[in-house]
C-alpha atoms as a PDB file:
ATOM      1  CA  UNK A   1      29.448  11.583  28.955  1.00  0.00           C
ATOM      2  CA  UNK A   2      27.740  15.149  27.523  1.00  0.00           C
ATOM      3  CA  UNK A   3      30.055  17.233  26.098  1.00  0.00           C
ATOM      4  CA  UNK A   4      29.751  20.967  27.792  1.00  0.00           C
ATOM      5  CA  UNK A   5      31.687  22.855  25.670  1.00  0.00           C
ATOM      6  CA  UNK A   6      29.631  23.004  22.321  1.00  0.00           C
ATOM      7  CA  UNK A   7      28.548  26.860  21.734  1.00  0.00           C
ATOM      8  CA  UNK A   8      26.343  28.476  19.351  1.00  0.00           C
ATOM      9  CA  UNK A   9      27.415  31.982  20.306  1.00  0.00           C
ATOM     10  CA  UNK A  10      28.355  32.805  16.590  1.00  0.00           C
ATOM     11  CA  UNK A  11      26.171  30.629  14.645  1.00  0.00           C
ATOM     12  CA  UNK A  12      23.909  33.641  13.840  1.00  0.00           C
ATOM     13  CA  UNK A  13      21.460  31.655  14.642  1.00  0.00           C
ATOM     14  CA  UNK A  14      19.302  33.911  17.857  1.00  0.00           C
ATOM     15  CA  UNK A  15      17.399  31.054  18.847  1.00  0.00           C
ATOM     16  CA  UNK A  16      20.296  28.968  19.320  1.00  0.00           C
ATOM     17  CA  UNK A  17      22.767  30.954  21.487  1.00  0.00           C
ATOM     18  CA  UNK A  18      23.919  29.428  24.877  1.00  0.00           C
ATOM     19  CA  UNK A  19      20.671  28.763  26.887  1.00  0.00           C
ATOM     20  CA  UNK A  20      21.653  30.682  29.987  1.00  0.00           C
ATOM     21  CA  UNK A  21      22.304  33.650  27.368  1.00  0.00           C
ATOM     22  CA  UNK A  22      18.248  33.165  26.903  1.00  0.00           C
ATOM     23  CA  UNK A  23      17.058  32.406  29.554  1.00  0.00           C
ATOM     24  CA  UNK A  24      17.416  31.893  33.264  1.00  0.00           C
ATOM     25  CA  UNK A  25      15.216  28.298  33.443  1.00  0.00           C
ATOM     26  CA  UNK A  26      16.064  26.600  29.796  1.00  0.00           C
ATOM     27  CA  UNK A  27      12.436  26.743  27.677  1.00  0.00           C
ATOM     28  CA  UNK A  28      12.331  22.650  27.465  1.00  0.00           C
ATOM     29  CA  UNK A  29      13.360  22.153  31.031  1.00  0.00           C
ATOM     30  CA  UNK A  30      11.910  18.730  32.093  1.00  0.00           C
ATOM     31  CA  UNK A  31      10.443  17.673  28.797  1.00  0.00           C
ATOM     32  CA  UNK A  32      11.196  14.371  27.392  1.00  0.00           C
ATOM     33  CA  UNK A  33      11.819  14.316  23.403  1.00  0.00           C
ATOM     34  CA  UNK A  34      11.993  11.294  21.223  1.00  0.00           C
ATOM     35  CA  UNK A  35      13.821  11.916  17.799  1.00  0.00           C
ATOM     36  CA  UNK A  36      13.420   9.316  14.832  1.00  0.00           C
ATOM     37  CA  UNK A  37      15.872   8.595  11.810  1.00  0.00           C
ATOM     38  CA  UNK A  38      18.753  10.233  12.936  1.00  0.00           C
ATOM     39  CA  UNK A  39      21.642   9.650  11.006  1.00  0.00           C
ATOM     40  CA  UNK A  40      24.923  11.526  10.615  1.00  0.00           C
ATOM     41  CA  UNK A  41      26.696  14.806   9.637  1.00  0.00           C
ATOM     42  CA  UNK A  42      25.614  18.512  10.214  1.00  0.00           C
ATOM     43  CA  UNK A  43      23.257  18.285   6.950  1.00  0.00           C
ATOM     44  CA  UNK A  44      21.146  15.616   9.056  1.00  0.00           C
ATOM     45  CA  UNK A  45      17.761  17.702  10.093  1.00  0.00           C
ATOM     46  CA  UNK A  46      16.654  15.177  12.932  1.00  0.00           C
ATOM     47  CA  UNK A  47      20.423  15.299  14.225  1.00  0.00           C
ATOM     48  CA  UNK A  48      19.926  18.949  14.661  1.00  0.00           C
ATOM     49  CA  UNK A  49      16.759  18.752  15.960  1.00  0.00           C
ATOM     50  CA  UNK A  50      17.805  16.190  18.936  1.00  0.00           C
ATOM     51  CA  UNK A  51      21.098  18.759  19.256  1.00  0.00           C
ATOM     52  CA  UNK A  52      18.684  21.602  19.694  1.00  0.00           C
ATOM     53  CA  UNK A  53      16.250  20.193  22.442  1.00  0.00           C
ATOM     54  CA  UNK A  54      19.330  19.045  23.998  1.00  0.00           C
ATOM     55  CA  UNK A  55      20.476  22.823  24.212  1.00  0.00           C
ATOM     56  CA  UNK A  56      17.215  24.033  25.467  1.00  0.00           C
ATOM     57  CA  UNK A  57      17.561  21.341  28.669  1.00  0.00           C
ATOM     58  CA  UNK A  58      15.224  18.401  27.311  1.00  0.00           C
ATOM     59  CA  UNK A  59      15.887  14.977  27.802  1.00  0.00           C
ATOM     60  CA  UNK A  60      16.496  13.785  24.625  1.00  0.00           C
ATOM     61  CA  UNK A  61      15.887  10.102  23.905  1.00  0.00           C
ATOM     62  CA  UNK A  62      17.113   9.362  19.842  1.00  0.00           C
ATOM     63  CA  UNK A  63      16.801   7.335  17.354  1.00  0.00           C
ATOM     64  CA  UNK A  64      18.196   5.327  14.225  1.00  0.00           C
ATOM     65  CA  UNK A  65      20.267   2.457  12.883  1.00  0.00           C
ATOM     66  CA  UNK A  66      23.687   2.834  13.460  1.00  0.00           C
ATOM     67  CA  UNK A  67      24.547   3.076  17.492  1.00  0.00           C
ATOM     68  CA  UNK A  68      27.757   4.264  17.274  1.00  0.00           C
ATOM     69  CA  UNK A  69      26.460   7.261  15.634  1.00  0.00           C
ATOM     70  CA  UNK A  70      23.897   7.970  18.286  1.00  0.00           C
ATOM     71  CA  UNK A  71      26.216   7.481  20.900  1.00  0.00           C
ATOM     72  CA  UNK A  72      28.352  10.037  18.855  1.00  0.00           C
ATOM     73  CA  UNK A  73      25.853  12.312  18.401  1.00  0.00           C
ATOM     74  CA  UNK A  74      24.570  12.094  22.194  1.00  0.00           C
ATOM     75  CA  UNK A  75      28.695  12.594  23.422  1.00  0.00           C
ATOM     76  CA  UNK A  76      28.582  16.171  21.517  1.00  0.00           C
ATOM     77  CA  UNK A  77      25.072  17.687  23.524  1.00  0.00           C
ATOM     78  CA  UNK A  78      25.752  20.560  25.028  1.00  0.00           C
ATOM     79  CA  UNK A  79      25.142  21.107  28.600  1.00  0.00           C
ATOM     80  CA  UNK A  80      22.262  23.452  30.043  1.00  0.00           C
ATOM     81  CA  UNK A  81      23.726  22.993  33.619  1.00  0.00           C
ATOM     82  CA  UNK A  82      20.354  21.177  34.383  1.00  0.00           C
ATOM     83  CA  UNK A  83      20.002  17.788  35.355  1.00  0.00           C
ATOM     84  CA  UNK A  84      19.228  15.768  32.136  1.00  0.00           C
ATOM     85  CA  UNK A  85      18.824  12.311  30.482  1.00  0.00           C
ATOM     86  CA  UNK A  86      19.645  11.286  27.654  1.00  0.00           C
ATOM     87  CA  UNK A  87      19.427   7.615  25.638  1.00  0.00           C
ATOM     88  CA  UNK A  88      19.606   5.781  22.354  1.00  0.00           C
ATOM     89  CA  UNK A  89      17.708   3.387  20.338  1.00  0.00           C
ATOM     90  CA  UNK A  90      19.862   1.369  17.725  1.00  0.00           C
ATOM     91  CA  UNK A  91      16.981  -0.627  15.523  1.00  0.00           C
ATOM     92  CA  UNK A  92      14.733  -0.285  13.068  1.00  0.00           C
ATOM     93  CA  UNK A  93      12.234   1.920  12.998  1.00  0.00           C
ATOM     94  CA  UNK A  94       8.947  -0.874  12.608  1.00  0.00           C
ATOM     95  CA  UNK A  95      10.543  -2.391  16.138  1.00  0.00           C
ATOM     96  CA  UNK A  96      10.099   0.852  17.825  1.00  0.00           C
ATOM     97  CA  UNK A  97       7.251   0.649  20.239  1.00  0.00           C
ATOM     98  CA  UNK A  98       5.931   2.121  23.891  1.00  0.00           C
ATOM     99  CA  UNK A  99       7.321  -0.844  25.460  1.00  0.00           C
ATOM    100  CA  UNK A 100      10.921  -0.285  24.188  1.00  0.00           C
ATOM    101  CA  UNK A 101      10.823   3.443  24.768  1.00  0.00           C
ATOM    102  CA  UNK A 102       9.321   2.940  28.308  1.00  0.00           C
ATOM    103  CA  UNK A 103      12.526   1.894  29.446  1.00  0.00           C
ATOM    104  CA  UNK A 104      14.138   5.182  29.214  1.00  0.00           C
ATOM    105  CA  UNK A 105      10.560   7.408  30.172  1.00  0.00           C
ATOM    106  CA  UNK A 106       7.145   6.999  31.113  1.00  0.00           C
ATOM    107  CA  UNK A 107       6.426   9.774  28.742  1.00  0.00           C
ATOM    108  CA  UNK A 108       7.403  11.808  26.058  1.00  0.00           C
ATOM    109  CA  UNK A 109       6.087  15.548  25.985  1.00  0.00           C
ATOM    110  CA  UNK A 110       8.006  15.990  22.260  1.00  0.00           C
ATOM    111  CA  UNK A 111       7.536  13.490  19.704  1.00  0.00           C
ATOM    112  CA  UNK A 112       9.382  14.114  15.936  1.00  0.00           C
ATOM    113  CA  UNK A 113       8.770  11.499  13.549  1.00  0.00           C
ATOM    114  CA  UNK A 114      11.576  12.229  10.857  1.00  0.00           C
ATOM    115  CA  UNK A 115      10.974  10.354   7.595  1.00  0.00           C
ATOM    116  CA  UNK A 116      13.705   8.035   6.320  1.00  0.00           C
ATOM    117  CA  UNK A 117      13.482   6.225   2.918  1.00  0.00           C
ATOM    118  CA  UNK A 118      15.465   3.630   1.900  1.00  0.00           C
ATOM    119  CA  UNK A 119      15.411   4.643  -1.822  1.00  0.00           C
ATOM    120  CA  UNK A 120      15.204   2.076  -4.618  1.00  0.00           C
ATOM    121  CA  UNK A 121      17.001   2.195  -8.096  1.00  0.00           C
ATOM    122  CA  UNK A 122      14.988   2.601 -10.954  1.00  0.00           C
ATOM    123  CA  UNK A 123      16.120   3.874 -14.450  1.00  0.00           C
ATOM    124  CA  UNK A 124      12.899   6.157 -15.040  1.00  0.00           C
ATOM    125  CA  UNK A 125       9.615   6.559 -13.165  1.00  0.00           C
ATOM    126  CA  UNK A 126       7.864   4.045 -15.578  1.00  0.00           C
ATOM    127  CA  UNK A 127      10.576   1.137 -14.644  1.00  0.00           C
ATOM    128  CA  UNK A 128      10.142   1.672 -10.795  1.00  0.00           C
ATOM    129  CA  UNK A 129       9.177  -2.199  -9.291  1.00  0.00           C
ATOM    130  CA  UNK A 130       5.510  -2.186  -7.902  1.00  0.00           C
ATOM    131  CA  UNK A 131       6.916  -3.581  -4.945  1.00  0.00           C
ATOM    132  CA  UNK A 132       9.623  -1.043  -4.385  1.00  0.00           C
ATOM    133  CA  UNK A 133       6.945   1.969  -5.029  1.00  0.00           C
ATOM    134  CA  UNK A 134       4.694   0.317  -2.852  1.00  0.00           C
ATOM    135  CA  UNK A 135       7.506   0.561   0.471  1.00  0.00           C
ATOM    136  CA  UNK A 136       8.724   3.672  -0.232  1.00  0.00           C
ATOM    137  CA  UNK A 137       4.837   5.286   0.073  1.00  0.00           C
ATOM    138  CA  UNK A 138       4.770   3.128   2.977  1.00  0.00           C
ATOM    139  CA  UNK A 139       7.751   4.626   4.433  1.00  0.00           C
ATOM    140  CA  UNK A 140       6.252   8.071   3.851  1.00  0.00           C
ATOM    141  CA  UNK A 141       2.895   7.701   4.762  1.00  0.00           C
ATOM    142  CA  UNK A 142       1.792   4.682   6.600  1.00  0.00           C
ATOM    143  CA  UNK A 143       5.255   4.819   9.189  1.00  0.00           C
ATOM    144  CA  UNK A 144       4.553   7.969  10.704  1.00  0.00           C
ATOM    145  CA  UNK A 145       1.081   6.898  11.244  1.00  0.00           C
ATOM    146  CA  UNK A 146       2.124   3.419  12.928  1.00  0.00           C
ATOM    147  CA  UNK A 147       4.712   5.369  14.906  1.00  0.00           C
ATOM    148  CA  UNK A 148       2.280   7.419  16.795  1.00  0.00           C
ATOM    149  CA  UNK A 149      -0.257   5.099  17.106  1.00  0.00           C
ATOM    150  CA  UNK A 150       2.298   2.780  19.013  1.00  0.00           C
ATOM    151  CA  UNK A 151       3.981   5.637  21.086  1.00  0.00           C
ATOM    152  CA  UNK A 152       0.235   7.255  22.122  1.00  0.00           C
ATOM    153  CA  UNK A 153       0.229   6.085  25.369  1.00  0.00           C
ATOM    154  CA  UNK A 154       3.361   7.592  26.594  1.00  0.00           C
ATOM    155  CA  UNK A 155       2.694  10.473  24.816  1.00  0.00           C
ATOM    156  CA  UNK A 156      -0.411  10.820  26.337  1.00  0.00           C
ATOM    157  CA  UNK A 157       1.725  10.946  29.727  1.00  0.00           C
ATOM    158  CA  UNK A 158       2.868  14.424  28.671  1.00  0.00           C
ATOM    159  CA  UNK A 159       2.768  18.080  29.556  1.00  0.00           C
ATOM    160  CA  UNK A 160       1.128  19.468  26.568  1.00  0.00           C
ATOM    161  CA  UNK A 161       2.389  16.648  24.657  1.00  0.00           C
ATOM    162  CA  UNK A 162       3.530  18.301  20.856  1.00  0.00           C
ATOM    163  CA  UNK A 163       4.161  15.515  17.740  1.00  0.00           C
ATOM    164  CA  UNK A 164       5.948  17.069  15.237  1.00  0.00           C
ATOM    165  CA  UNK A 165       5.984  15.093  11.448  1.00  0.00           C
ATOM    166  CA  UNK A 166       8.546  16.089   8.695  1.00  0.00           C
ATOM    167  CA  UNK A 167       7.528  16.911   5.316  1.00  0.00           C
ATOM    168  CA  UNK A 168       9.415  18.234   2.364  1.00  0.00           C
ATOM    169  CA  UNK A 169       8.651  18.940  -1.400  1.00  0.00           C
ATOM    170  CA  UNK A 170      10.463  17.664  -4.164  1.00  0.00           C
ATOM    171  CA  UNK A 171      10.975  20.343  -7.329  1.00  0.00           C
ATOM    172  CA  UNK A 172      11.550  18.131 -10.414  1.00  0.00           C
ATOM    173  CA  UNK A 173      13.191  20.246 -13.383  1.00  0.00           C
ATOM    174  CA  UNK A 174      10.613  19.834 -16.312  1.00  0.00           C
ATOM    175  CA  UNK A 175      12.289  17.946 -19.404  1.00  0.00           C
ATOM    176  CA  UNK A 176      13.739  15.521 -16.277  1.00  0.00           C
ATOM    177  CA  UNK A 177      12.864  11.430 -17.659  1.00  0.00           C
ATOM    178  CA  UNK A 178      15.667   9.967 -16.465  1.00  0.00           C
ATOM    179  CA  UNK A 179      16.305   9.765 -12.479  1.00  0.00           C
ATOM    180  CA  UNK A 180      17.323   6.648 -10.397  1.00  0.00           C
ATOM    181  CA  UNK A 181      15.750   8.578  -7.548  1.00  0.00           C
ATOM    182  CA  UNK A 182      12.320   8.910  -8.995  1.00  0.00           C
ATOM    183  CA  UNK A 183      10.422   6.931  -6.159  1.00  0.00           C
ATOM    184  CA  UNK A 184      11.748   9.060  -3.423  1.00  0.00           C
ATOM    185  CA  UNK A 185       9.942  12.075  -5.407  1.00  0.00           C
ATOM    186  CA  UNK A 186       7.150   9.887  -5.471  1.00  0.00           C
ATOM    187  CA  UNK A 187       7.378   9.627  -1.398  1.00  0.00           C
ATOM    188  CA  UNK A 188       7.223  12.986  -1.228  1.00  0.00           C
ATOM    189  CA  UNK A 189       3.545  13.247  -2.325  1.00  0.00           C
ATOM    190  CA  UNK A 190       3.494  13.141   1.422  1.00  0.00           C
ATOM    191  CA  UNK A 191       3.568  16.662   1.478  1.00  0.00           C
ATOM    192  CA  UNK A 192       0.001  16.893   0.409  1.00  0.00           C
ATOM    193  CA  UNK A 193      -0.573  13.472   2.681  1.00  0.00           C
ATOM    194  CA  UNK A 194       1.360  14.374   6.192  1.00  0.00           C
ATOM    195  CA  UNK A 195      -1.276  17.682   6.237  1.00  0.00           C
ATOM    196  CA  UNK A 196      -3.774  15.602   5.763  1.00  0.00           C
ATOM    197  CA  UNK A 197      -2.351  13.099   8.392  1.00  0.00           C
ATOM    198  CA  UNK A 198      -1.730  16.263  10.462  1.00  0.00           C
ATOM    199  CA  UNK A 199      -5.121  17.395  10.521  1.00  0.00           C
ATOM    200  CA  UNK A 200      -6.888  14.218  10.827  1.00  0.00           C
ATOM    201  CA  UNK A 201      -4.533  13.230  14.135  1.00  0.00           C
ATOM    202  CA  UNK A 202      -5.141  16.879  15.124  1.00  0.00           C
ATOM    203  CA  UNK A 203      -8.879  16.477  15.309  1.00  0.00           C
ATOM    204  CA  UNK A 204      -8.758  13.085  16.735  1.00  0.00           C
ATOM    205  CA  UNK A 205      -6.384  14.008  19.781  1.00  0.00           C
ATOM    206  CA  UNK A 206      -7.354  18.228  20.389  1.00  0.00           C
ATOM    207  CA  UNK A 207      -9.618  16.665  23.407  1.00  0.00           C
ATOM    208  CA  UNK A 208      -6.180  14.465  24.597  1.00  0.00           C
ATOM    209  CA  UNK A 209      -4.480  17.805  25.047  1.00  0.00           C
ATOM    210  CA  UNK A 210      -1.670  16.351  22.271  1.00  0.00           C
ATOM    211  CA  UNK A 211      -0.956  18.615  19.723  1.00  0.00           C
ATOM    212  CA  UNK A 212       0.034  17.671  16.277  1.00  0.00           C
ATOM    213  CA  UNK A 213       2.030  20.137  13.675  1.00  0.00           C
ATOM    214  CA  UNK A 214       3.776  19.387  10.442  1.00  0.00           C
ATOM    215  CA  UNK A 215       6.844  21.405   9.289  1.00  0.00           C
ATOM    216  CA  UNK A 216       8.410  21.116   5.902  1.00  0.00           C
ATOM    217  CA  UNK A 217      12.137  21.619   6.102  1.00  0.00           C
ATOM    218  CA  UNK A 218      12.009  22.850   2.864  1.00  0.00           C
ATOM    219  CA  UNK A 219      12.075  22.052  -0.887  1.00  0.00           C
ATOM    220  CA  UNK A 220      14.472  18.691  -1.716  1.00  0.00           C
ATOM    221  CA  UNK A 221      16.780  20.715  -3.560  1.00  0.00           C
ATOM    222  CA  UNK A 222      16.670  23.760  -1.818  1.00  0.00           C
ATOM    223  CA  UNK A 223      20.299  23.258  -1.111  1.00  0.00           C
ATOM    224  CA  UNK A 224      21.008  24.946  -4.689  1.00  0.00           C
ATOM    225  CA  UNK A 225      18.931  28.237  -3.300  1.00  0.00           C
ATOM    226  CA  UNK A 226      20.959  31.430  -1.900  1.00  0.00           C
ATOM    227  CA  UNK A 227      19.545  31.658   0.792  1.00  0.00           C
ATOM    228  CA  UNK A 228      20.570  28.421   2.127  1.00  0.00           C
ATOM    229  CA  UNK A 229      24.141  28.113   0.614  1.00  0.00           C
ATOM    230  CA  UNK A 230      24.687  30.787   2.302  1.00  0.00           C
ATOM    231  CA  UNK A 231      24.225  29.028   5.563  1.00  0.00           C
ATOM    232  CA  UNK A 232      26.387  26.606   4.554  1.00  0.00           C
ATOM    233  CA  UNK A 233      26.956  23.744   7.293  1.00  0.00           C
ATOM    234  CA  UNK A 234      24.251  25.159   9.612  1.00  0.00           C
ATOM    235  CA  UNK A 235      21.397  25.314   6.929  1.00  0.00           C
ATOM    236  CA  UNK A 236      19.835  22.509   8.972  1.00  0.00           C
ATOM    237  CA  UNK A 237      20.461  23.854  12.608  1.00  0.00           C
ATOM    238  CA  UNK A 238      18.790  26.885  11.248  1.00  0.00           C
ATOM    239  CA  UNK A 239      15.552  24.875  10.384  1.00  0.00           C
ATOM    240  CA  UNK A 240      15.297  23.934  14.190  1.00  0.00           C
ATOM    241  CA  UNK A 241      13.916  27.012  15.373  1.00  0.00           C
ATOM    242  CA  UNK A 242      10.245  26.491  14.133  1.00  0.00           C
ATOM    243  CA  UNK A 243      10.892  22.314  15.898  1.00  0.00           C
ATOM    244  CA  UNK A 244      11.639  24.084  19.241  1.00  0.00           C
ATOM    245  CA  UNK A 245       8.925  26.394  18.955  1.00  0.00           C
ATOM    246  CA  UNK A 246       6.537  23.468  18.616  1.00  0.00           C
ATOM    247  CA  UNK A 247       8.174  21.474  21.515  1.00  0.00           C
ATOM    248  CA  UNK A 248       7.220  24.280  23.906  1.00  0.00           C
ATOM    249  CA  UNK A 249       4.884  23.517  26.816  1.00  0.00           C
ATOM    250  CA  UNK A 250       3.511  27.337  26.643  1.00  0.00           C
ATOM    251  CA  UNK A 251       2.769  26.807  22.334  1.00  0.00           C
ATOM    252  CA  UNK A 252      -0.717  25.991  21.641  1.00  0.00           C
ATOM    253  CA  UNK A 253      -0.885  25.500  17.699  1.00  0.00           C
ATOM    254  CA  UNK A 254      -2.582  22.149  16.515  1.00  0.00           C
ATOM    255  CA  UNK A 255      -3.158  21.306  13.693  1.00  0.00           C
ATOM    256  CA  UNK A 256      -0.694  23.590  11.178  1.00  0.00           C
ATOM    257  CA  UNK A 257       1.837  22.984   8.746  1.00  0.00           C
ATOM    258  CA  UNK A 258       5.061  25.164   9.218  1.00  0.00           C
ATOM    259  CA  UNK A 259       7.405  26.472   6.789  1.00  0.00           C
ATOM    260  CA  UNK A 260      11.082  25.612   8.214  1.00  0.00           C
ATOM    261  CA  UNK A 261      12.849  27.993   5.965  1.00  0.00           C
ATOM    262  CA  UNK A 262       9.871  30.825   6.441  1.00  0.00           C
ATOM    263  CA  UNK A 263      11.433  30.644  10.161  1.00  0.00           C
ATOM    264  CA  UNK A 264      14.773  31.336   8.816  1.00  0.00           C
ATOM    265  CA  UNK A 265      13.745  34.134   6.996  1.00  0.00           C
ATOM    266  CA  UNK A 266      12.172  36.017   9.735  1.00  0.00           C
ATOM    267  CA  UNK A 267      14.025  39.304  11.117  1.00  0.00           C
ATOM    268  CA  UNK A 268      16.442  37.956  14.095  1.00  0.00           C
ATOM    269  CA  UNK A 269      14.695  40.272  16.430  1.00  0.00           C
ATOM    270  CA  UNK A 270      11.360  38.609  16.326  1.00  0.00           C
ATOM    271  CA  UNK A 271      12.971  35.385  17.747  1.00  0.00           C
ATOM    272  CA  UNK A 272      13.227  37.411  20.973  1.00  0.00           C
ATOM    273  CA  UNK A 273       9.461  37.279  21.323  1.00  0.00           C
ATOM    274  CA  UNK A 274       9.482  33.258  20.761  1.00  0.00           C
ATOM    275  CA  UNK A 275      12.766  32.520  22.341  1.00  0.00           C
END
């Protein structure tokens, strides 16, 4: 069952007040989204990103490990009082393919590939297993490549289809040598690599009509700044607005890499132009 009660009226958030507050026809009416990786609790980006489409009237279709989470997660969508759809996929992500998403659409106008790394110990960056280095860059880099490439043909089904990759930048305190998270900083080199990815996909699908952004949510430990803390619990329902933006049938950027938290900075009033 969707849950119609949920209400962002004093979230602060302008982009994310009740739909019909908006808008008369919700902006992501009859779009179909697909959201990787999500996982659990408010501080889960893709969560909030499949939470957000769902409040602009998409079909949301999402996407992680643990079903009882999804099914959670789907249970507490608000309602846009339009007819909507929306589904699960419990597996990992390498099993995800057209095939298995074809049997809840034929296409998918939104597709957000949300990184997920399963991160290794490792006492220092020197002492990191070859092996283990080796799968979390392949998490990072080669995944969201092997995700589109097997999803292309029902996202080339769209309406102004829009893939949307994830990308965040690690800040490593100088003097730092001993870290048993070191490889997931290294995984983040995909900063530099998912623009790259970004532009090269851009190019390759402009004459598809698909469109393909990056946005980085923001630094790793941009948690510690003010102006997130001050957030608090909806510092990553706040980084949505830029994901929405990008899912719209009427947005034509290709090709760019957004700053999340730049959205969050912006004067409230200019979300009444976008929203």
């Amino acid at each position: 069952a969707i849950a119609p009660t949920v209400s962002y009226r004093n979230m602060g958030l302008p982009h994310l007040k009740k739909v019909e507050e908006v808008t008369d026809k919700p902006l992501l009416a009859n779009r179909t989204a697909f959201v990787t990786n999500c996982h659990s609790g408010n501080h889960d980006l893709a969560s909030n990103i499949a939470l957000a489409y769902a409040a602009y009237g998409a079909n949301v279709l999402v996407h992680g490990e643990n079903e009882s989470h999804l099914a959670n997660l789907i249970s507490n969508f608000p309602s846009c009082h339009v007819e909507q759809r929306h589904g699960l996929i419990a597996d990992n992500i390498e099993n995800v393919s057209a095939e298995l998403v074809s049997q809840f659409t034929d296409k998918l106008d939104i597709l957000v590939h949300n990184t997920d790394v399963e991160v290794p110990k490792a006492h220092d960056a020197a002492s990191c297993e070859v092996d283990d280095f080796d799968d979390v860059v392949r998490q990072s880099l080669t995944t969201p490549f092997a995700v589109v490439q097997r999803l292309l043909p029902l996202v080339k089904n769209g309406d102004n289809p829009s893939i949307i990759f994830c990308s965040s930048t690690p800040e490593i305190e100088e003097g730092e040598d001993e870290n048993d998270e070191v490889p997931y900083y290294v995984s983040k080199f995909g900063h530099s690599s998912s623009r790259m990815l970004t532009k090269m996909l851009s190019n390759a699908l402009m004459k598809k009509n698909i469109r393909v952004n990056t946005v980085d949510p923001g630094n790793y430990v941009s948690h510690q700044h003010k102006e997130v803390s001050s957030l608090g619990n909806q510092t990553e329902l706040a980084k949505t607005s830029a994901f929405v933006w990008l899912g719209r049938h009427d947005t034509e950027m290709t090709g760019a890499q957004l700053d999340a938290m730049d959205w969050v900075r912006r004067d409230p009033a200019m979300f009444k132009s976008f929203y």
